[in-house]
Protein backbone atom coordinates (compact mmCIF):
# COMPACT_ATOMS: atom_id res chain seq x y z
CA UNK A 1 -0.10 7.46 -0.99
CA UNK A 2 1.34 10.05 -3.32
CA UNK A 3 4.76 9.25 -5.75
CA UNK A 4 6.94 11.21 -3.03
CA UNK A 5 5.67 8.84 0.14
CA UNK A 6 6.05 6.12 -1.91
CA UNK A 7 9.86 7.24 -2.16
CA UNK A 8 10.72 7.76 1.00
CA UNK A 9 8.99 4.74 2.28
CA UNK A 10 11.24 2.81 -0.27
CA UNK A 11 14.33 4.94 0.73
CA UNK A 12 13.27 3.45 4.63
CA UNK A 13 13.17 0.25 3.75
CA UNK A 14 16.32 0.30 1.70
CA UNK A 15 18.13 2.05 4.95
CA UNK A 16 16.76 -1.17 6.90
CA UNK A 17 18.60 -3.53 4.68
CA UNK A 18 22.02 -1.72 5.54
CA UNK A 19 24.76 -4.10 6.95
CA UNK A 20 27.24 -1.97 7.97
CA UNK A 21 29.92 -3.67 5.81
CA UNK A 22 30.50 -0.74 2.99
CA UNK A 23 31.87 -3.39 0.43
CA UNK A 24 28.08 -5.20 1.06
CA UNK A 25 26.22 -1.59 1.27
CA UNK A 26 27.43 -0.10 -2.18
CA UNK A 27 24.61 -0.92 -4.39
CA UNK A 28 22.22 -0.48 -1.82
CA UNK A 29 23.93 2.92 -1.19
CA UNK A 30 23.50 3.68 -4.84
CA UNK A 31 19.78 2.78 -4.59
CA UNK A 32 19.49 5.02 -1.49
CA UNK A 33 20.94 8.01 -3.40
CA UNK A 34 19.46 8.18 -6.43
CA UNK A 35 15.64 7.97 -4.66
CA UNK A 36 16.90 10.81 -2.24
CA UNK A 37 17.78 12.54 -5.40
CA UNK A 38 14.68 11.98 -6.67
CA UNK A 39 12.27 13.22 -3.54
CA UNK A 40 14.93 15.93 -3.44
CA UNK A 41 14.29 17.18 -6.73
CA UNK A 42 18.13 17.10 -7.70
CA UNK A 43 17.34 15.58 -11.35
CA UNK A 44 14.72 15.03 -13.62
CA UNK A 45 13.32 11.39 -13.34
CA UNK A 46 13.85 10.46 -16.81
CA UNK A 47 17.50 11.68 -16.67
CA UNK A 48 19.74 8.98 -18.30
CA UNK A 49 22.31 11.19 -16.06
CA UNK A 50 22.18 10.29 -12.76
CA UNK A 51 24.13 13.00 -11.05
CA UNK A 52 26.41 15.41 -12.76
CA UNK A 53 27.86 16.63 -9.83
CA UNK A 54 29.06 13.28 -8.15
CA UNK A 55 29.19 11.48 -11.27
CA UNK A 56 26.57 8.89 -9.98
């Protein structure tokens, strides 16, 4: 299993973990994003910016 499967399979399980309840969700939310902006090549990993564009 390559560094991109082992993403997405942590994006999955993170998406499992979802309650519904958006006050509950946020940090998992956050988690979700910033591995989808990893496999989606939208920064470099060792950024200490997140996401310049939605200020994650």
């Amino acid at each position: 299993m390559n560094e991109l499967d082992k993403l997405k399979q942590e994006i999955e399980e993170l998406k499992s973990k979802l309650t519904g309840n958006m006050m509950d969700d946020m940090e998992t939310r956050d988690k979700i994003h910033n591995l989808e902006m990893k496999v989606n090549g939208v920064k470099p990993e060792d950024s200490h910016f997140d996401c310049i564009g939605c200020g994650s």
